[in-house]
N, C-alpha and C. Protein backbone atom coordinates (compact mmCIF):
# COMPACT_ATOMS: atom_id res chain seq x y z
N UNK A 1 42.25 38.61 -15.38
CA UNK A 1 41.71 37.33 -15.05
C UNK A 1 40.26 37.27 -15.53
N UNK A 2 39.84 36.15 -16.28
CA UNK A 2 38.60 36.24 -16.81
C UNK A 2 37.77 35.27 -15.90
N UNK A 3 36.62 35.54 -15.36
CA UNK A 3 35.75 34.82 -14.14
C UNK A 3 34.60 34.77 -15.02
N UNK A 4 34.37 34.17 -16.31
CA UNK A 4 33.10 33.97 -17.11
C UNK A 4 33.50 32.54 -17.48
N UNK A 5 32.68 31.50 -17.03
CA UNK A 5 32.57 30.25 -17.61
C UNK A 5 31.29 29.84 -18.60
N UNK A 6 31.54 28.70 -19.27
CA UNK A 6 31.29 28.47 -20.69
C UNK A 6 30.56 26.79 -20.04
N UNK A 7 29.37 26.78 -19.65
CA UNK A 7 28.86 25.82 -19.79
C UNK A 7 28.42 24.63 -21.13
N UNK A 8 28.88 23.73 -21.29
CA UNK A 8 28.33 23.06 -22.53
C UNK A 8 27.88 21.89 -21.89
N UNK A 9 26.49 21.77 -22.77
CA UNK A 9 25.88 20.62 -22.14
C UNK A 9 26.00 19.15 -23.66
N UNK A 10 25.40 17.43 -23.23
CA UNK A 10 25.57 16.98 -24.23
C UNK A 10 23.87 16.54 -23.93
N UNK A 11 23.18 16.95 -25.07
CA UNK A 11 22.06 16.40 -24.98
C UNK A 11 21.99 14.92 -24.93
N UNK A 12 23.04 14.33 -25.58
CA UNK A 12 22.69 12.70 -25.54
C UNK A 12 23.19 12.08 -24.67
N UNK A 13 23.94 12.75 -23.34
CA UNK A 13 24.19 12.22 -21.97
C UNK A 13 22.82 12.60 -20.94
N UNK A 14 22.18 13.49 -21.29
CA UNK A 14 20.77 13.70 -20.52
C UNK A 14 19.66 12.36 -20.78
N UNK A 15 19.30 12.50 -22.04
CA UNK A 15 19.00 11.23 -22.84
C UNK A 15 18.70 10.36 -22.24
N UNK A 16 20.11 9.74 -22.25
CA UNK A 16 20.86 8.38 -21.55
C UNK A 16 20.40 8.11 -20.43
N UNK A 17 20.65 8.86 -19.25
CA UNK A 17 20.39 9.56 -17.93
C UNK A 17 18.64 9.26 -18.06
N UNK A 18 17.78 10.00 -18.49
CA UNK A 18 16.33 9.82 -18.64
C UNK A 18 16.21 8.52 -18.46
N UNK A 19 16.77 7.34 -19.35
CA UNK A 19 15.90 6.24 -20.46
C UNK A 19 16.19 5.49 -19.22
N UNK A 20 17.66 5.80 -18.87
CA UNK A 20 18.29 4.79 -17.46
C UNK A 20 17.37 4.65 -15.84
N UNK A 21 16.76 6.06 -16.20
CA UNK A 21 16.16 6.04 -14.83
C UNK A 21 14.54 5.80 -14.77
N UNK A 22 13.97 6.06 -15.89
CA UNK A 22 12.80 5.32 -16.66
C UNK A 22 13.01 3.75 -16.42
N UNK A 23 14.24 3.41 -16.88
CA UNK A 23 13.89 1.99 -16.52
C UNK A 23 14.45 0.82 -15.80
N UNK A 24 15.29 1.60 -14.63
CA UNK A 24 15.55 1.74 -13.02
C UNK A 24 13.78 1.73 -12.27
N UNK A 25 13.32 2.81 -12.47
CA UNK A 25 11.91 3.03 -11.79
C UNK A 25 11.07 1.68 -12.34
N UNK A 26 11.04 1.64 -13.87
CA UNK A 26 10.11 0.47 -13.97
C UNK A 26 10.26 -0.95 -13.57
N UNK A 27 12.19 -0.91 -13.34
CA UNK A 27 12.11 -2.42 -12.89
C UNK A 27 11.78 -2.40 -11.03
N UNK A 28 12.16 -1.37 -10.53
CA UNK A 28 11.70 -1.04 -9.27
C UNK A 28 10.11 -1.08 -9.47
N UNK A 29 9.14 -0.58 -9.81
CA UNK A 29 7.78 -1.02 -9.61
C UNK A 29 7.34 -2.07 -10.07
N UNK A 30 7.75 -2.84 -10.83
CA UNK A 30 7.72 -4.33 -10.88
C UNK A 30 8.39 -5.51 -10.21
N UNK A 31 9.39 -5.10 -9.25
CA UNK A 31 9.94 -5.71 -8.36
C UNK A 31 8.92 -5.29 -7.05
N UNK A 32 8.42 -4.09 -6.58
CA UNK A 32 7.25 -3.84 -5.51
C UNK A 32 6.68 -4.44 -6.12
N UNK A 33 6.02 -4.31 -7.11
CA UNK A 33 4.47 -4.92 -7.61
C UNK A 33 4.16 -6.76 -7.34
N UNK A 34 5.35 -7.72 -7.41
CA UNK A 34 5.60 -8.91 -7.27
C UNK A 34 5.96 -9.06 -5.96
N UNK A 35 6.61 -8.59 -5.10
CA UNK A 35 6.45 -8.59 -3.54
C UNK A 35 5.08 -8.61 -2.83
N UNK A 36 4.84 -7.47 -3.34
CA UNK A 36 3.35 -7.13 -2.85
C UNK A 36 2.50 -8.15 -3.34
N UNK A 37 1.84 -8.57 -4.05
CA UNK A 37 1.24 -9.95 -4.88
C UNK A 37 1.75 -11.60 -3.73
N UNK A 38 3.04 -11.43 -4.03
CA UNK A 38 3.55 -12.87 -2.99
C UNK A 38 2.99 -12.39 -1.42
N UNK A 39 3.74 -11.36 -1.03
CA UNK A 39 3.01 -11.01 0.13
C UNK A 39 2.04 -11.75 0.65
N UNK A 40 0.69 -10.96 -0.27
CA UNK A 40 -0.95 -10.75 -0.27
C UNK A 40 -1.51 -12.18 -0.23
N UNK A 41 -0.38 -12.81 -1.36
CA UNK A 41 -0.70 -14.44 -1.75
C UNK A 41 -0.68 -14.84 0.05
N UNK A 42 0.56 -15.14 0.31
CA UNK A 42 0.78 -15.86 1.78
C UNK A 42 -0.13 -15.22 2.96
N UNK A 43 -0.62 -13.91 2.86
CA UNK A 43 -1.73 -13.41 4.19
C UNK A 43 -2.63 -13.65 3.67
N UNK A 44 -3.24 -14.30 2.87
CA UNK A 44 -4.34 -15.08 2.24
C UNK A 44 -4.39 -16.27 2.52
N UNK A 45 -3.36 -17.14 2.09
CA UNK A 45 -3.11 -18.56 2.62
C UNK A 45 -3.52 -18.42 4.40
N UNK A 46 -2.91 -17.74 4.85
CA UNK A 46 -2.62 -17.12 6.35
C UNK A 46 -4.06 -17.55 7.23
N UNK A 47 -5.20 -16.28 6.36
CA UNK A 47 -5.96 -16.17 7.41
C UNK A 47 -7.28 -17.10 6.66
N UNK A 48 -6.94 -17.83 5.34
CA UNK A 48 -7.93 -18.78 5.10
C UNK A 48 -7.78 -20.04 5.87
N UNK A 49 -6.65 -20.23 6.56
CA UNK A 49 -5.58 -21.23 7.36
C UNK A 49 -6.94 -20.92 8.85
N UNK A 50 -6.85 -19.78 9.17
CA UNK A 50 -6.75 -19.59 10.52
C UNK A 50 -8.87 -19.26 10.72
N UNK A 51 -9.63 -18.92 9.62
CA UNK A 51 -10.97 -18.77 9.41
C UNK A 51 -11.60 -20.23 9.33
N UNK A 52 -10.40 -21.13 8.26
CA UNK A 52 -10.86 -22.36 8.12
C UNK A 52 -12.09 -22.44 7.30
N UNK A 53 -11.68 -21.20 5.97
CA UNK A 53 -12.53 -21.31 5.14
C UNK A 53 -11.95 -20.82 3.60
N UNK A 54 -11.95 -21.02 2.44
CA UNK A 54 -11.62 -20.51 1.28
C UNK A 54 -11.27 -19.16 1.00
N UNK A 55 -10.47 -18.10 0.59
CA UNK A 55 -10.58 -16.72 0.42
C UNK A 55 -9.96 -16.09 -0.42
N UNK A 56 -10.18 -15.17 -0.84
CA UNK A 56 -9.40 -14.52 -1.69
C UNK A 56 -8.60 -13.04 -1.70
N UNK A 57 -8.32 -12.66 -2.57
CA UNK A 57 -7.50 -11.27 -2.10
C UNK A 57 -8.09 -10.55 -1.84
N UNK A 58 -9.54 -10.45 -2.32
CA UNK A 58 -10.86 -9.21 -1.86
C UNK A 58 -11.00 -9.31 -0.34
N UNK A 59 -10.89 -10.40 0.19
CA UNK A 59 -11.42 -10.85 1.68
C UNK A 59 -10.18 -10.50 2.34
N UNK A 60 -8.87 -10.61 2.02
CA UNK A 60 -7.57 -10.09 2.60
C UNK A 60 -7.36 -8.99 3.20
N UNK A 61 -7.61 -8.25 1.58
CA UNK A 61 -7.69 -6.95 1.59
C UNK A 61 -8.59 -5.93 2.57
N UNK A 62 -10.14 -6.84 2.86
CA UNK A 62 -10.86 -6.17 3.68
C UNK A 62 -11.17 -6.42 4.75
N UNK A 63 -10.06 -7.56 5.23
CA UNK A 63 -9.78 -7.95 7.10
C UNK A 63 -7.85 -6.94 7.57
N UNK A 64 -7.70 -6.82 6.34
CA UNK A 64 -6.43 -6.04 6.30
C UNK A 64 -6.78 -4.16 7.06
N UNK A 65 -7.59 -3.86 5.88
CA UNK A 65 -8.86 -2.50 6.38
C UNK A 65 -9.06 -2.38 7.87
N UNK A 66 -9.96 -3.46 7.76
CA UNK A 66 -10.30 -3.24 9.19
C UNK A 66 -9.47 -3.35 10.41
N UNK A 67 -8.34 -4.23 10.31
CA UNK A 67 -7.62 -4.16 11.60
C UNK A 67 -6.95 -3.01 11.34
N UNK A 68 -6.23 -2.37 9.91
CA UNK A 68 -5.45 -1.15 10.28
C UNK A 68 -6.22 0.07 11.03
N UNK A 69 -7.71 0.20 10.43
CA UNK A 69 -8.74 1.38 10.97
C UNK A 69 -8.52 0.91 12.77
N UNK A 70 -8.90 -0.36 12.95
CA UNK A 70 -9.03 -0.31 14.76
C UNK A 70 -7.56 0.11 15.38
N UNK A 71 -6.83 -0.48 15.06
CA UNK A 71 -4.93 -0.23 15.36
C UNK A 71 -5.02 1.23 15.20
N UNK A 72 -4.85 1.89 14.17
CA UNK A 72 -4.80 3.55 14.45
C UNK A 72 -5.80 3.79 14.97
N UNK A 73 -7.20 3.22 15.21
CA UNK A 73 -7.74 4.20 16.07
C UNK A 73 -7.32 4.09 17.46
N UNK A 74 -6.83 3.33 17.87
CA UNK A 74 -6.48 2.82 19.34
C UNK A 74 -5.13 3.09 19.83
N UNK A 75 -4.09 2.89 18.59
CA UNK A 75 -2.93 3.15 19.10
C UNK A 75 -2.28 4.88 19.44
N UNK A 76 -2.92 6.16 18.40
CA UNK A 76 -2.50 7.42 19.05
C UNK A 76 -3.16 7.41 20.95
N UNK A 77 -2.42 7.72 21.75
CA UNK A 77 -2.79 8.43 22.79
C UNK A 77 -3.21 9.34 23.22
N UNK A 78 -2.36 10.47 22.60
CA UNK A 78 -3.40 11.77 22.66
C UNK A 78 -3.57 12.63 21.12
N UNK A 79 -4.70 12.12 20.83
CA UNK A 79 -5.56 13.15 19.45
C UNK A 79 -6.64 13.38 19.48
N UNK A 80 -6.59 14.44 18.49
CA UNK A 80 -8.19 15.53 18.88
C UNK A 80 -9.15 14.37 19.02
N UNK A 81 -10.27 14.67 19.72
CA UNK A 81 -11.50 13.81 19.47
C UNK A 81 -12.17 13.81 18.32
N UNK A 82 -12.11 14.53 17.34
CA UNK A 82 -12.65 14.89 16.47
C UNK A 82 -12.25 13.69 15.00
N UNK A 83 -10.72 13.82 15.42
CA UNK A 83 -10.00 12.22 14.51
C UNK A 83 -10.57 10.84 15.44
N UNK A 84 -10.48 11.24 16.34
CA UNK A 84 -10.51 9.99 17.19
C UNK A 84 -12.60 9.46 16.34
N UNK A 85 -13.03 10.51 16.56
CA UNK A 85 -14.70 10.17 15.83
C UNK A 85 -14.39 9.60 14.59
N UNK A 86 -13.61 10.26 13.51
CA UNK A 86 -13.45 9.40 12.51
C UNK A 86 -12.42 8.27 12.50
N UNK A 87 -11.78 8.23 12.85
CA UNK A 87 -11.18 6.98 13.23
C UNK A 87 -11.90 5.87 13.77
N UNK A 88 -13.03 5.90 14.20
CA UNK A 88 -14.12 5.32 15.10
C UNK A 88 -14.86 4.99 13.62
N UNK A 89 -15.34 6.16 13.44
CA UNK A 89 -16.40 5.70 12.16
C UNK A 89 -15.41 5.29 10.76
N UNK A 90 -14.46 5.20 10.54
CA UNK A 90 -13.32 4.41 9.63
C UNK A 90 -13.63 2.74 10.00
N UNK A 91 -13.67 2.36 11.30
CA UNK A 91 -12.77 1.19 11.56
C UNK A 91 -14.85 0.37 11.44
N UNK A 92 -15.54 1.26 12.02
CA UNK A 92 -16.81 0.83 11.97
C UNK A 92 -17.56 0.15 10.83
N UNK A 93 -17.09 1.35 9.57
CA UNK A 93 -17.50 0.92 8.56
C UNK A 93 -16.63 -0.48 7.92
N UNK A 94 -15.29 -0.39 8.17
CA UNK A 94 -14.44 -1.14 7.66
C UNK A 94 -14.63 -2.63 8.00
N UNK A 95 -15.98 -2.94 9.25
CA UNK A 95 -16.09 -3.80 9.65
C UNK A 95 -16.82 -4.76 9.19
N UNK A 96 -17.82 -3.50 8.92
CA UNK A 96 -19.40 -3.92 8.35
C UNK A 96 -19.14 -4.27 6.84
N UNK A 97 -18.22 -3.83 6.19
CA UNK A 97 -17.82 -4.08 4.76
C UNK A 97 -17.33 -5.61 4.76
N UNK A 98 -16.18 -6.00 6.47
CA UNK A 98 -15.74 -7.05 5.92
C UNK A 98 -16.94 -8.17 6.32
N UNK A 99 -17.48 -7.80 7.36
CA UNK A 99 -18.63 -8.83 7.80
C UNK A 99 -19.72 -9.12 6.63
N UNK A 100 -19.49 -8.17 5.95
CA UNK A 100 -20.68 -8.36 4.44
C UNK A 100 -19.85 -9.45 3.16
N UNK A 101 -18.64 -8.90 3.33
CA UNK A 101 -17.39 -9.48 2.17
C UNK A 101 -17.26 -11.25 2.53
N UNK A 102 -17.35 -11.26 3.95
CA UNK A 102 -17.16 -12.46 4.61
C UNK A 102 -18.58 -13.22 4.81
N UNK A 103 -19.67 -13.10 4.47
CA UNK A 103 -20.66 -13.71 4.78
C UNK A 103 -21.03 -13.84 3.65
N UNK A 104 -20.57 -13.67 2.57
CA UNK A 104 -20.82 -13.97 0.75
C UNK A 104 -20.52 -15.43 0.59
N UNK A 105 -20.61 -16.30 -0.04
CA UNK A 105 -20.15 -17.40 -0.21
C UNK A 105 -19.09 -17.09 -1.66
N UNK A 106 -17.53 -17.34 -1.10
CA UNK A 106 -16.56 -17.17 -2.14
C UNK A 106 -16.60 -17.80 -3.34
C-alpha cells in the first residue's frame, strides 16, 4: 500500500482567488467608505438642526470626540484610576478642541 500523496497545485486558480478577493475587499471598503460619509452627512444635518447653527464634518467629528471620551470615561465601573486620569484628561482636552472648533465662525 503506498501512503505518499502527490500534491499539484494550479497557479492560475490561486491567481483568480487573489484578484477575486482584492476586489471583494475593495468593493467592501467602498461600500464602508459611502456609509460612513452618508452617516457623517445626516449627524451633521443632526446637530446643525439641534445647535441652530451651520456645520461641517470637522465640527461633527469633534462633538463626536468629545462625547465618546466623556461616555467611556463614565461608563467603565470599575478601572484602574490611573485610566480613569486619562480618560479624564482625553474627554478634557476633547472639549476644549471642540469649544475652540465651535467658536470659529464656519
Amino acid at each position: 500500500m503506498n501512503t505518499q500523496m502527490t500534491l499539484q497545485t494550479r497557479p492560475q486558480t490561486f491567481t483568480q482567488l487573489a484578484a477575486a478577493t482584492r476586489r471583494l475587499a475593495l468593493q467592501a471598503t467602498l461600500s464602508l467608505s459611502k456609509l460612513t460619509r452618508i452617516s457623517l452627512s445626516r449627524l451633521t444635518r443632526y446637530y446643525a438642526q439641534v445647535l441652530d447653527r451651520p456645520l461641517d464634518n470637522r465640527h461633527t467629528l469633534a462633538l463626536l470626540e468629545a462625547q465618546a471620551a466623556f461616555f467611556l470615561g463614565m461608563m467603565p465601573a470599575y478601572c484602574p484610576l490611573l485610566l480613569r486620569v486619562a480618560l479624564l484628561l482625553w474627554a478634557t482636552l476633547a472639549v476644549v478642541r471642540c469649544k475652540r472648533l465651535l467658536s470659529e465662525n464656519p
